[in-house]
N, C-alpha and C. Protein backbone atom coordinates (compact mmCIF):
# COMPACT_ATOMS: atom_id res chain seq x y z
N UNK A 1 -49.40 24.25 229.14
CA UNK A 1 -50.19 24.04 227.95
C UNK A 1 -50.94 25.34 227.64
N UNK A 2 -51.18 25.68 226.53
CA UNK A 2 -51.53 26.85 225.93
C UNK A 2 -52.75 26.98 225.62
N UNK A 3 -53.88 27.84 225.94
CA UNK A 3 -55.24 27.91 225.82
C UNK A 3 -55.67 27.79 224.27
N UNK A 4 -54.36 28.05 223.66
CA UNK A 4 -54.95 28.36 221.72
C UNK A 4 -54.88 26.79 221.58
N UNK A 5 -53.89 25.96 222.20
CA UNK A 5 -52.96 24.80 221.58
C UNK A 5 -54.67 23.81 222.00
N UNK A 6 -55.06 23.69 222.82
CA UNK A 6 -56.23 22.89 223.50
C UNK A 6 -57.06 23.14 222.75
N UNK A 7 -57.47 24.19 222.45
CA UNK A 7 -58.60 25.12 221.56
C UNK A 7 -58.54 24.41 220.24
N UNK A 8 -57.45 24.37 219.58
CA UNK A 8 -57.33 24.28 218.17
C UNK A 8 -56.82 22.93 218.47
N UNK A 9 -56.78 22.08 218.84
CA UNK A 9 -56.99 20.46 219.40
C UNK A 9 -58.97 20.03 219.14
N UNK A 10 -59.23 20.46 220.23
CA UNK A 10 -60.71 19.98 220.39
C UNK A 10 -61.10 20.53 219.39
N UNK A 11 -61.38 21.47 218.43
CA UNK A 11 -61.82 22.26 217.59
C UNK A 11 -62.02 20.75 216.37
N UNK A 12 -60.21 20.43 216.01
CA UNK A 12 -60.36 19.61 215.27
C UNK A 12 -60.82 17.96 215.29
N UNK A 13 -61.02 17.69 216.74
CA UNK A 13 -61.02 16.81 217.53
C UNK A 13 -62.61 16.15 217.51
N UNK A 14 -63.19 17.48 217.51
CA UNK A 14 -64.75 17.22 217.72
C UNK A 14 -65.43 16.97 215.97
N UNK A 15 -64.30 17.52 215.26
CA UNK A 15 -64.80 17.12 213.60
C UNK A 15 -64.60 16.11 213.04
N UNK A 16 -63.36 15.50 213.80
CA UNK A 16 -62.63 14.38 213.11
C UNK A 16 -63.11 13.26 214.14
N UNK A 17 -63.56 13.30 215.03
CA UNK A 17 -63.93 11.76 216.15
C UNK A 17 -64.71 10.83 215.10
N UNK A 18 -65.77 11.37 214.68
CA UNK A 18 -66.44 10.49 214.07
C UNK A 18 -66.28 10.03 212.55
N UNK A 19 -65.43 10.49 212.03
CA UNK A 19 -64.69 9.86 210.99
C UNK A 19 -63.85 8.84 210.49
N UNK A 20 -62.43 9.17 212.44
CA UNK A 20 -62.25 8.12 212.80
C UNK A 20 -62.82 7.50 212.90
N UNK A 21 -63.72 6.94 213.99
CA UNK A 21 -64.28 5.79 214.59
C UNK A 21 -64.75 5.29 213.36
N UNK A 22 -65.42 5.40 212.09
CA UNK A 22 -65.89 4.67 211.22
C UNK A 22 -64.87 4.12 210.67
N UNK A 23 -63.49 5.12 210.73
CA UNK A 23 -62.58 4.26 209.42
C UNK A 23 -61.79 2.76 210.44
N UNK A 24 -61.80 3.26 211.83
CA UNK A 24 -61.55 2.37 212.71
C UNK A 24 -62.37 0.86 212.92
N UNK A 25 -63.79 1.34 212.60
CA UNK A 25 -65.18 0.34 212.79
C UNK A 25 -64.95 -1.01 211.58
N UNK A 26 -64.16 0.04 210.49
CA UNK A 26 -64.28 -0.57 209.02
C UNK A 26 -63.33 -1.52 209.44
N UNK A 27 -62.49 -1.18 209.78
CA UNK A 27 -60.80 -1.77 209.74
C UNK A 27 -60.77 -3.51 211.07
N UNK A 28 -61.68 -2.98 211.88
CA UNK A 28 -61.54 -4.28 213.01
C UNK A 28 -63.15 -4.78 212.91
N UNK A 29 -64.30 -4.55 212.52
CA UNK A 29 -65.48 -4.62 212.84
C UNK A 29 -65.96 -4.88 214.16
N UNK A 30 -65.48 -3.93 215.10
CA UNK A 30 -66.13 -3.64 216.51
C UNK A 30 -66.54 -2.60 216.99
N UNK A 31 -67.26 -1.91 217.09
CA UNK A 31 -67.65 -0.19 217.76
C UNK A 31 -67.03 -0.25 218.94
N UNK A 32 -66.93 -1.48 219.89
CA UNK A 32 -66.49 -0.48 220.94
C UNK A 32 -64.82 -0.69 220.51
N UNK A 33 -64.22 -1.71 220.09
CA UNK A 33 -62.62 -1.43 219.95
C UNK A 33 -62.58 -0.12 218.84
N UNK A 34 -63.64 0.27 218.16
CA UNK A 34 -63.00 1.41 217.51
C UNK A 34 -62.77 2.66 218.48
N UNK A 35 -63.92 2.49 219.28
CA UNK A 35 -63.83 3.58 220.41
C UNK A 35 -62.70 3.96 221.13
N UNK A 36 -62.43 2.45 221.14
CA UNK A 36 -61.06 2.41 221.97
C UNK A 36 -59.50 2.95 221.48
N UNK A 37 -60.29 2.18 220.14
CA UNK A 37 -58.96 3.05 218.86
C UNK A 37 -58.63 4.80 218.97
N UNK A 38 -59.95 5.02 218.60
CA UNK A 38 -59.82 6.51 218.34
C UNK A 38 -59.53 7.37 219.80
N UNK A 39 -59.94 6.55 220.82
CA UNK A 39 -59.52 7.55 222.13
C UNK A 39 -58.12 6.93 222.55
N UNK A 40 -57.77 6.63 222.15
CA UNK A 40 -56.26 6.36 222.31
C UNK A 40 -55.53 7.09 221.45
N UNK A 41 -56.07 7.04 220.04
CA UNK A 41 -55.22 7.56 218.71
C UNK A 41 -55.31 9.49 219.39
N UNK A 42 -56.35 9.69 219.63
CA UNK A 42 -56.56 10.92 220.38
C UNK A 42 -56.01 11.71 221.25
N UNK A 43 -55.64 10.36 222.04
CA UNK A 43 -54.76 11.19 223.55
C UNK A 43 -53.09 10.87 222.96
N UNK A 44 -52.88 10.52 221.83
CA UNK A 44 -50.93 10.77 221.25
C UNK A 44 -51.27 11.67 220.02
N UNK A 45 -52.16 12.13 219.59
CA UNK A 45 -52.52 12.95 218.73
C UNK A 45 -51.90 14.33 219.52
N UNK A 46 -53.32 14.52 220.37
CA UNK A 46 -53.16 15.71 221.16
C UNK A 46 -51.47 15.62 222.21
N UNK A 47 -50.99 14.77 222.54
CA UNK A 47 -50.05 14.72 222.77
C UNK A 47 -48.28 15.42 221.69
N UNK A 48 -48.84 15.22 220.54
CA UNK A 48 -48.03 16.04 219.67
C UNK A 48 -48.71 16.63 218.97
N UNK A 49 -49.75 17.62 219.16
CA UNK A 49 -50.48 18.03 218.47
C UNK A 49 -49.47 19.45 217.83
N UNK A 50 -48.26 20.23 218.57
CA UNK A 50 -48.00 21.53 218.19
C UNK A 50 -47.30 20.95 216.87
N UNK A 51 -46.32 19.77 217.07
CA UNK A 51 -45.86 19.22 215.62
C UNK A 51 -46.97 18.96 214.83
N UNK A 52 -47.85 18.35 215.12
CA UNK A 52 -49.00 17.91 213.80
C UNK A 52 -49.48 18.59 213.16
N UNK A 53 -49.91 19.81 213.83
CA UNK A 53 -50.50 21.00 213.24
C UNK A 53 -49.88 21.99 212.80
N UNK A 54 -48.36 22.18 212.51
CA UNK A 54 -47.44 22.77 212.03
C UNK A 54 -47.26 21.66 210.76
N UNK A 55 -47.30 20.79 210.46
CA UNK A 55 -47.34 19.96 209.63
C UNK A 55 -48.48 20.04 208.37
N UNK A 56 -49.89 20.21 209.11
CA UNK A 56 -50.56 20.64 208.49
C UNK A 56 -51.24 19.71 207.83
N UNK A 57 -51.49 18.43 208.25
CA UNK A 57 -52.04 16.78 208.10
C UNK A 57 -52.63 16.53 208.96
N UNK A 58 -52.83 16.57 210.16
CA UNK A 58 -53.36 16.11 211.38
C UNK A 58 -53.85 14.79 211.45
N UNK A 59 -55.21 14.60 210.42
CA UNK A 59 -55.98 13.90 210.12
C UNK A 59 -55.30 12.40 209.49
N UNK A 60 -54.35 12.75 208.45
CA UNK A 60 -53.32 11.57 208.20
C UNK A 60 -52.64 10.89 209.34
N UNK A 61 -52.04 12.24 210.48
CA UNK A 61 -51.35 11.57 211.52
C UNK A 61 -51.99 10.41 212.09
N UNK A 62 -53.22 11.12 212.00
CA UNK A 62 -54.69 10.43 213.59
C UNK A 62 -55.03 9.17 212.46
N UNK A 63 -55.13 8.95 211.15
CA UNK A 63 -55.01 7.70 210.62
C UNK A 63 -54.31 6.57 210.95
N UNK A 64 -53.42 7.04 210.92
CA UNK A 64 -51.68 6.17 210.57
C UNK A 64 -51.95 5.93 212.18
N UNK A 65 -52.13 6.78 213.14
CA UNK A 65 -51.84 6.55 214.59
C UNK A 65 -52.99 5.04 214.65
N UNK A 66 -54.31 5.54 214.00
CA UNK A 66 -55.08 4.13 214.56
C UNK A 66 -54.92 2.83 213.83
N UNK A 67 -54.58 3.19 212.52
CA UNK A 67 -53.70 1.73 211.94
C UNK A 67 -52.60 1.42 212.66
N UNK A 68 -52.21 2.03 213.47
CA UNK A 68 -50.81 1.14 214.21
C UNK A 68 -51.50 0.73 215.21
N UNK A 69 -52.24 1.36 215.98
CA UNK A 69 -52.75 0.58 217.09
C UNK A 69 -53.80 -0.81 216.86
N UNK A 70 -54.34 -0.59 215.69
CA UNK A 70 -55.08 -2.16 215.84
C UNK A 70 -54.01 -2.67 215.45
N UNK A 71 -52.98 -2.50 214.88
CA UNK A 71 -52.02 -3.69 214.69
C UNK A 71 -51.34 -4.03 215.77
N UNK A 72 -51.26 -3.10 216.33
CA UNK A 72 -50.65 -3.29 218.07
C UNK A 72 -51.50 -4.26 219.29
N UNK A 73 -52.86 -3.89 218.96
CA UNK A 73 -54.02 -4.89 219.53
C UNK A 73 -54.08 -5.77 219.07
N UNK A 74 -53.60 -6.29 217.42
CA UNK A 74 -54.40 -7.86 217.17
C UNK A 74 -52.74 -9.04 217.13
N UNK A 75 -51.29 -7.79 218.26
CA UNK A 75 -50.58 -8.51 218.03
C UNK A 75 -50.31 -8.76 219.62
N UNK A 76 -51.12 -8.58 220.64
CA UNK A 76 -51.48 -8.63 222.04
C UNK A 76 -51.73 -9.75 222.29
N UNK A 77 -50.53 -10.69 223.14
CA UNK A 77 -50.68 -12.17 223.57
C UNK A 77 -52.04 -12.25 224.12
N UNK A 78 -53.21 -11.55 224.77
CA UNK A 78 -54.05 -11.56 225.42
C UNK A 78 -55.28 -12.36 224.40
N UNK A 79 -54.98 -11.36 223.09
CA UNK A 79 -56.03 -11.94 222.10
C UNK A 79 -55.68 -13.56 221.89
N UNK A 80 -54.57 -14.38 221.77
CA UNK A 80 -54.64 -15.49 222.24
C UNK A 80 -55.19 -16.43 222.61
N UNK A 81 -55.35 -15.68 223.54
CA UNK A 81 -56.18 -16.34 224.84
C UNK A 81 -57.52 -16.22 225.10
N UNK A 82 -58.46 -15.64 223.93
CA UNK A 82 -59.68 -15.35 224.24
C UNK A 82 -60.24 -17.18 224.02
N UNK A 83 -61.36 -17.09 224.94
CA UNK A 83 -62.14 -17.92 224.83
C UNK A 83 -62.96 -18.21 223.96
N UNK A 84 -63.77 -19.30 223.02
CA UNK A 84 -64.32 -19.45 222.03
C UNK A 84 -65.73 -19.43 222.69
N UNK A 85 -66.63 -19.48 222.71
CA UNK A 85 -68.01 -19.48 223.43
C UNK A 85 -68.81 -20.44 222.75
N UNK A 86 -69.23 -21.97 223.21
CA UNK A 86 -70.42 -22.45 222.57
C UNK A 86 -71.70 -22.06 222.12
N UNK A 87 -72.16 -21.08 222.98
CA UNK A 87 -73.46 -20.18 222.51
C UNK A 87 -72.89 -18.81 222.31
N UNK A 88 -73.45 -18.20 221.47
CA UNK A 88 -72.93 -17.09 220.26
C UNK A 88 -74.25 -16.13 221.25
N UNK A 89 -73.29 -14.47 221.87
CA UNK A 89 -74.63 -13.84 222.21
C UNK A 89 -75.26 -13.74 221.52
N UNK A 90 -76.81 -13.01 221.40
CA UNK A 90 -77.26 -12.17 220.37
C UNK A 90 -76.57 -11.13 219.99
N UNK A 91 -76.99 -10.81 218.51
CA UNK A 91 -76.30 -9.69 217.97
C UNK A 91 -76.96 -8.64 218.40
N UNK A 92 -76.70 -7.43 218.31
CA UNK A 92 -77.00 -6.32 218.83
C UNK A 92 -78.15 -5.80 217.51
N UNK A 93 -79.28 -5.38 218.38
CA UNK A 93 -80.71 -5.25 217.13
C UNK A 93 -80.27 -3.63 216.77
N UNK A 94 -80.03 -3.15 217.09
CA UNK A 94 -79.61 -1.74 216.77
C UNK A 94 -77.79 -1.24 216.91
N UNK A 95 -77.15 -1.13 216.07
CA UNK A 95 -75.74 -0.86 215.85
C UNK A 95 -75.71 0.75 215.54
N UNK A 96 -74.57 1.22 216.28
CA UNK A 96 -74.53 2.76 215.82
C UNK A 96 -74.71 2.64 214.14
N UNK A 97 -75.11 4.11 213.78
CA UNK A 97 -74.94 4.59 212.49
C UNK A 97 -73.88 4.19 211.96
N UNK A 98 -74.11 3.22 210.82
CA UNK A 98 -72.57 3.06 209.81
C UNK A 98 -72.99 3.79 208.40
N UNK A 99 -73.50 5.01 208.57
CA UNK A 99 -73.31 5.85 207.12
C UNK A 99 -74.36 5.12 206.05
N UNK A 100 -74.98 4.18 206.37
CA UNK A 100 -76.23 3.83 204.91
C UNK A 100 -75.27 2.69 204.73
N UNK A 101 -74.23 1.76 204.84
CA UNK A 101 -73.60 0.82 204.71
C UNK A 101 -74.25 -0.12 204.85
N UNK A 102 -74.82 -1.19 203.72
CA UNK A 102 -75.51 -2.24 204.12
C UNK A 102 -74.84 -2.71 204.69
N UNK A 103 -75.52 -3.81 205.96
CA UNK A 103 -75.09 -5.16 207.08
C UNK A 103 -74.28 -6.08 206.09
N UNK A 104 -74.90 -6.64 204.77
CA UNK A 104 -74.24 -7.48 204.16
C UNK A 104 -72.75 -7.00 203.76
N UNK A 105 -72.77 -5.83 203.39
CA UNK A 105 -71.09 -5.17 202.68
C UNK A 105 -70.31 -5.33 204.03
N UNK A 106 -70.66 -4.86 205.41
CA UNK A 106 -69.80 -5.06 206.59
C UNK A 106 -69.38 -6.32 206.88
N UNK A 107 -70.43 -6.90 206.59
CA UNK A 107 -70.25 -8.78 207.36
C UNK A 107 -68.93 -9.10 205.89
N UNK A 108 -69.36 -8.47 204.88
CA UNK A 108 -67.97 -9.44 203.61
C UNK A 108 -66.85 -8.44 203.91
N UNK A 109 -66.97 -7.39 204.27
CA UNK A 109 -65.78 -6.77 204.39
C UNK A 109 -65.13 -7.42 205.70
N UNK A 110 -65.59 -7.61 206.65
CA UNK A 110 -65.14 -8.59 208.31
C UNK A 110 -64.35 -9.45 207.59
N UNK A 111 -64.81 -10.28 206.33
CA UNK A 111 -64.08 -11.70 205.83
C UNK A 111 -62.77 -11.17 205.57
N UNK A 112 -62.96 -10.13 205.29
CA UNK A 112 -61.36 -9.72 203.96
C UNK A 112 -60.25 -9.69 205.32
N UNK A 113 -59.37 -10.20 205.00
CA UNK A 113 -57.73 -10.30 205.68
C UNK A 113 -57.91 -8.38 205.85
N UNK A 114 -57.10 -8.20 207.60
CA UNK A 114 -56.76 -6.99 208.07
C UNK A 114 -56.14 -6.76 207.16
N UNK A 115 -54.98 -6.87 206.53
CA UNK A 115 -54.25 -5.70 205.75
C UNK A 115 -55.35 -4.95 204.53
N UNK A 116 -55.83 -6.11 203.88
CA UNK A 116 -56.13 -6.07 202.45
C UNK A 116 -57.66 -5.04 203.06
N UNK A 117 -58.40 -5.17 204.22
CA UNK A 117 -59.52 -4.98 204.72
C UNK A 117 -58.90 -3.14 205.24
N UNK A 118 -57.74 -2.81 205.57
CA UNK A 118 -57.65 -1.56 206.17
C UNK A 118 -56.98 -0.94 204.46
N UNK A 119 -56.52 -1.94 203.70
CA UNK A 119 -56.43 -0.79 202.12
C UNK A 119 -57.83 -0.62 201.69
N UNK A 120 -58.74 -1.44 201.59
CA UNK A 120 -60.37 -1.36 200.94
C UNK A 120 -60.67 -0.03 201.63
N UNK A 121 -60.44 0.39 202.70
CA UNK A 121 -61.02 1.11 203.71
C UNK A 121 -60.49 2.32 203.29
N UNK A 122 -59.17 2.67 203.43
CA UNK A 122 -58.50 3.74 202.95
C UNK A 122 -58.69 4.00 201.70
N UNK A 123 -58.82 3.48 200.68
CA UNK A 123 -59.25 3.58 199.84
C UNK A 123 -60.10 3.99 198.84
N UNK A 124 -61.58 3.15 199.21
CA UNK A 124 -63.03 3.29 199.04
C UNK A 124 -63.62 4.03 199.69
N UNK A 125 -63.51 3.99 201.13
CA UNK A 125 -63.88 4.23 202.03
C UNK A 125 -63.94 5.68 202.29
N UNK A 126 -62.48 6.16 202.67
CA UNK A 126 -62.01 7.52 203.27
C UNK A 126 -61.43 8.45 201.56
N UNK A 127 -61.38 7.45 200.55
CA UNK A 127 -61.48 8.26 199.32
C UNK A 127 -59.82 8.73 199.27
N UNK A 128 -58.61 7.88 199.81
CA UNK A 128 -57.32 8.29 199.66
C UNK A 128 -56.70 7.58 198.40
N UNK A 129 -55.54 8.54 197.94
CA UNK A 129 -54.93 7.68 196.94
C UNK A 129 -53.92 6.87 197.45
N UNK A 130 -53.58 5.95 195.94
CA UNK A 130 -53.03 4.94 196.51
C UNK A 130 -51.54 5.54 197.13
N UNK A 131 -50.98 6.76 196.51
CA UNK A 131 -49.82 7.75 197.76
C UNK A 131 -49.92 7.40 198.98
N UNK A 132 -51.46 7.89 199.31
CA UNK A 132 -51.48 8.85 200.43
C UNK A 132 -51.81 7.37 201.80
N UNK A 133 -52.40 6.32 200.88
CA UNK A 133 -52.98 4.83 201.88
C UNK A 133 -51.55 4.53 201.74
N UNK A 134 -50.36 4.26 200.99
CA UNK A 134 -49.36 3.70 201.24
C UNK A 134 -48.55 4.34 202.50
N UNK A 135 -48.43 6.19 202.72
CA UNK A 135 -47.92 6.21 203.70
C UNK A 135 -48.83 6.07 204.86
N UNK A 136 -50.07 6.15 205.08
CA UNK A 136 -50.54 6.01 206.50
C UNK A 136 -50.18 4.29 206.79
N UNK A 137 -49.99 3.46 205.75
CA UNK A 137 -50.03 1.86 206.17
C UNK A 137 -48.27 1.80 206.17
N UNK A 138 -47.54 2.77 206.06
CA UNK A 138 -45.99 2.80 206.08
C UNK A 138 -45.77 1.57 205.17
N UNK A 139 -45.84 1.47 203.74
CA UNK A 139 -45.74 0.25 203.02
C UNK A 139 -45.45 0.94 201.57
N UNK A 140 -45.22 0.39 200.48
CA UNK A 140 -45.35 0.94 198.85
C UNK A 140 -45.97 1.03 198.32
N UNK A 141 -46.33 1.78 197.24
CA UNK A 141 -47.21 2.17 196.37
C UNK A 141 -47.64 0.78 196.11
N UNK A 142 -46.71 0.08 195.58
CA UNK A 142 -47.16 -1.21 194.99
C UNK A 142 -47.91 -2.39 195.96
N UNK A 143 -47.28 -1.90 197.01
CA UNK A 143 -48.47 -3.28 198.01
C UNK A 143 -49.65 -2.79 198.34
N UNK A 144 -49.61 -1.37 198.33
CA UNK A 144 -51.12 -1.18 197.98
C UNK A 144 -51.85 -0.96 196.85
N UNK A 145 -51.64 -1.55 196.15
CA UNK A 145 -52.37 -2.08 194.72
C UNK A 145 -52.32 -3.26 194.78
N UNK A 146 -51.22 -3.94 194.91
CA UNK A 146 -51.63 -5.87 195.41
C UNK A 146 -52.63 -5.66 196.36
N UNK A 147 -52.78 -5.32 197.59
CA UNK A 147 -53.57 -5.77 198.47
C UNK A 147 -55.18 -4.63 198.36
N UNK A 148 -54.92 -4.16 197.23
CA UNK A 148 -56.12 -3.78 197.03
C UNK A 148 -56.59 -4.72 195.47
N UNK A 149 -56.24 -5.06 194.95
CA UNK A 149 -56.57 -5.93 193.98
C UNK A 149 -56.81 -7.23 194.66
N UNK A 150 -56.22 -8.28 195.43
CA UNK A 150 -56.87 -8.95 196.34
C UNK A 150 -57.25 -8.52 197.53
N UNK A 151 -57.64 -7.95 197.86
CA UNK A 151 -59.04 -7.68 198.40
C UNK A 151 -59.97 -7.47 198.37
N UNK A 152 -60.32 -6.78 197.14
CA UNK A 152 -61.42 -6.86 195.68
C UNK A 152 -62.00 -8.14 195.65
N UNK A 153 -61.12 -8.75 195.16
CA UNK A 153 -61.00 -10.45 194.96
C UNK A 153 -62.01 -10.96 196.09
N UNK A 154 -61.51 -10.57 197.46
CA UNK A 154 -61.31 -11.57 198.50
C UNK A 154 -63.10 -10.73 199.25
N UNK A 155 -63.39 -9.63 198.61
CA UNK A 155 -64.62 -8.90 198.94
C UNK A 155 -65.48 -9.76 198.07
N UNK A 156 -65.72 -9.49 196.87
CA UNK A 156 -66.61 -10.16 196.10
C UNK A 156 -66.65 -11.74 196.57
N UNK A 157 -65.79 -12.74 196.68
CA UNK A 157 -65.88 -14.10 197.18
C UNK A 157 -66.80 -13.80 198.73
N UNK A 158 -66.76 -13.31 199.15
CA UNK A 158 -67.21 -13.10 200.50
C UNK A 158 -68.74 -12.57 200.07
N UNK A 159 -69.06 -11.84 199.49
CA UNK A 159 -70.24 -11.32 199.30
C UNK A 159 -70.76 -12.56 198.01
N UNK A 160 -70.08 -13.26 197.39
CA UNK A 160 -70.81 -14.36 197.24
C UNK A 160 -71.23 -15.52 197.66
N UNK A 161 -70.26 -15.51 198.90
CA UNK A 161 -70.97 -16.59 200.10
C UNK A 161 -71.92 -15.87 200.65
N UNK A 162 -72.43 -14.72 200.63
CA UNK A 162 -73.07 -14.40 201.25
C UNK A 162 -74.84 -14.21 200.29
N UNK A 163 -74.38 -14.38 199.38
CA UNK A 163 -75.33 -14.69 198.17
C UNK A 163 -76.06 -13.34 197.56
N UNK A 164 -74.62 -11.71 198.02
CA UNK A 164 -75.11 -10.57 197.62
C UNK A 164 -74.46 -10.65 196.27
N UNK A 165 -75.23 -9.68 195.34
CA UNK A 165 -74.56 -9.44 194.01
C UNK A 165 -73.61 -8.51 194.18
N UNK A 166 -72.34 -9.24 193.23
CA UNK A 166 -70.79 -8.14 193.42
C UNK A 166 -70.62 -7.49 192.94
N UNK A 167 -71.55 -7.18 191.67
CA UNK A 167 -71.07 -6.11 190.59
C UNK A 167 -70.67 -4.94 191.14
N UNK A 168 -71.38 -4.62 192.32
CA UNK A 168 -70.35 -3.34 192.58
C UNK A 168 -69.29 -3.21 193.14
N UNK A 169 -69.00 -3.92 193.28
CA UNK A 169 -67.62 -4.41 193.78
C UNK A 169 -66.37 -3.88 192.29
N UNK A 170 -66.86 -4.72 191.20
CA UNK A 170 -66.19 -4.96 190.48
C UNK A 170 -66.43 -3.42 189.60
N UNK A 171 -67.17 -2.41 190.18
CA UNK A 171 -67.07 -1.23 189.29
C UNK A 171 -66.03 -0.47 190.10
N UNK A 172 -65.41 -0.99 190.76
CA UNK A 172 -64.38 -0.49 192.24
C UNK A 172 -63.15 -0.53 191.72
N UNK A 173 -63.10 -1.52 191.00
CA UNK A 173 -61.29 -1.69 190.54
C UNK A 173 -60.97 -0.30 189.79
N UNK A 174 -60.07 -0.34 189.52
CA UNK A 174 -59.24 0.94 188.96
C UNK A 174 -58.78 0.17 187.60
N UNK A 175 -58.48 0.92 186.29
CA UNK A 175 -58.13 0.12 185.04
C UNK A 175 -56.54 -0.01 185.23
């Protein structure tokens, strides 16, 4: 392994961790499975890092890498098998930094279906077009506009059970 190749790994590694982990946080609503996301997405990143960075995307790769892995985690016979708990812990009184993101927008975004919940994300979120979210979700232009049009949908219903106002939601759509 090559002292430049490690170098220019961590370099980009230490800029991009925490970008991941939010777009990861968005996508499953757990900090520590995002953790888990991004240090995994990390160690096959850096694992082909001389292709990635000859490519000249990196950051798309290390996307696409952690959208496959929660799909790889929430398709794990183990999850199955989790137990339901009659008493609910407490919630945690202090949550890492989510960027100024109100609690209420996270809790309606949790409601929205994974697919439709990792296009909102790519989207809104990380500011990609609908191109660039179709190839990290390996899908079509067009299902990501369905599943970003219901998920819109499926955000605002959620933030009206939750009794927040949606209008901004609805300044989100695209004409």
């Amino acid at each position: 392994m090559s002292v430049d190749r490690e170098r220019d790994f961590r370099a980009w590694a230490v800029v991009r961790r925490e970008p991941l982990r939010r777009t990861a946080f968005l996508m499953c609503g757990d900090w520590f499975l995002a953790d888990d996301l991004v240090q995994d997405a990390m160690s096959r990143v850096f694992s082909v890092w001389d292709k990635v960075a000859l490519r000249g995307d990196p950051d798309a790769y290390a996307r696409r890498v952690v959208v496959n892995l929660l799909i790889d985690e929430r398709r794990r016979p183990w999850r199955r098998r989790e137990i339901n708990l009659d008493v609910v812990p407490e919630p945690q009184t202090s949550t890492p930094s989510s960027d100024g993101l109100q609690a209420d927008v996270l809790a309606a975004l949790a409601k929205v279906p994974p697919r439709q919940r990792a296009v909102l994300v790519l989207r809104f979120f990380e500011g990609q077009s609908v191109e660039d979210a179709a190839t990290i979700l390996g899908c079509s232009t067009g299902t990501v506009k369905s599943q970003t049009s219901k998920g819109l949908s499926n955000l605002r219903a959620a933030l009206a059970d939750l009794g927040v106002d949606a209008s901004p939601v609805t300044a989100m759509e695209t004409p």
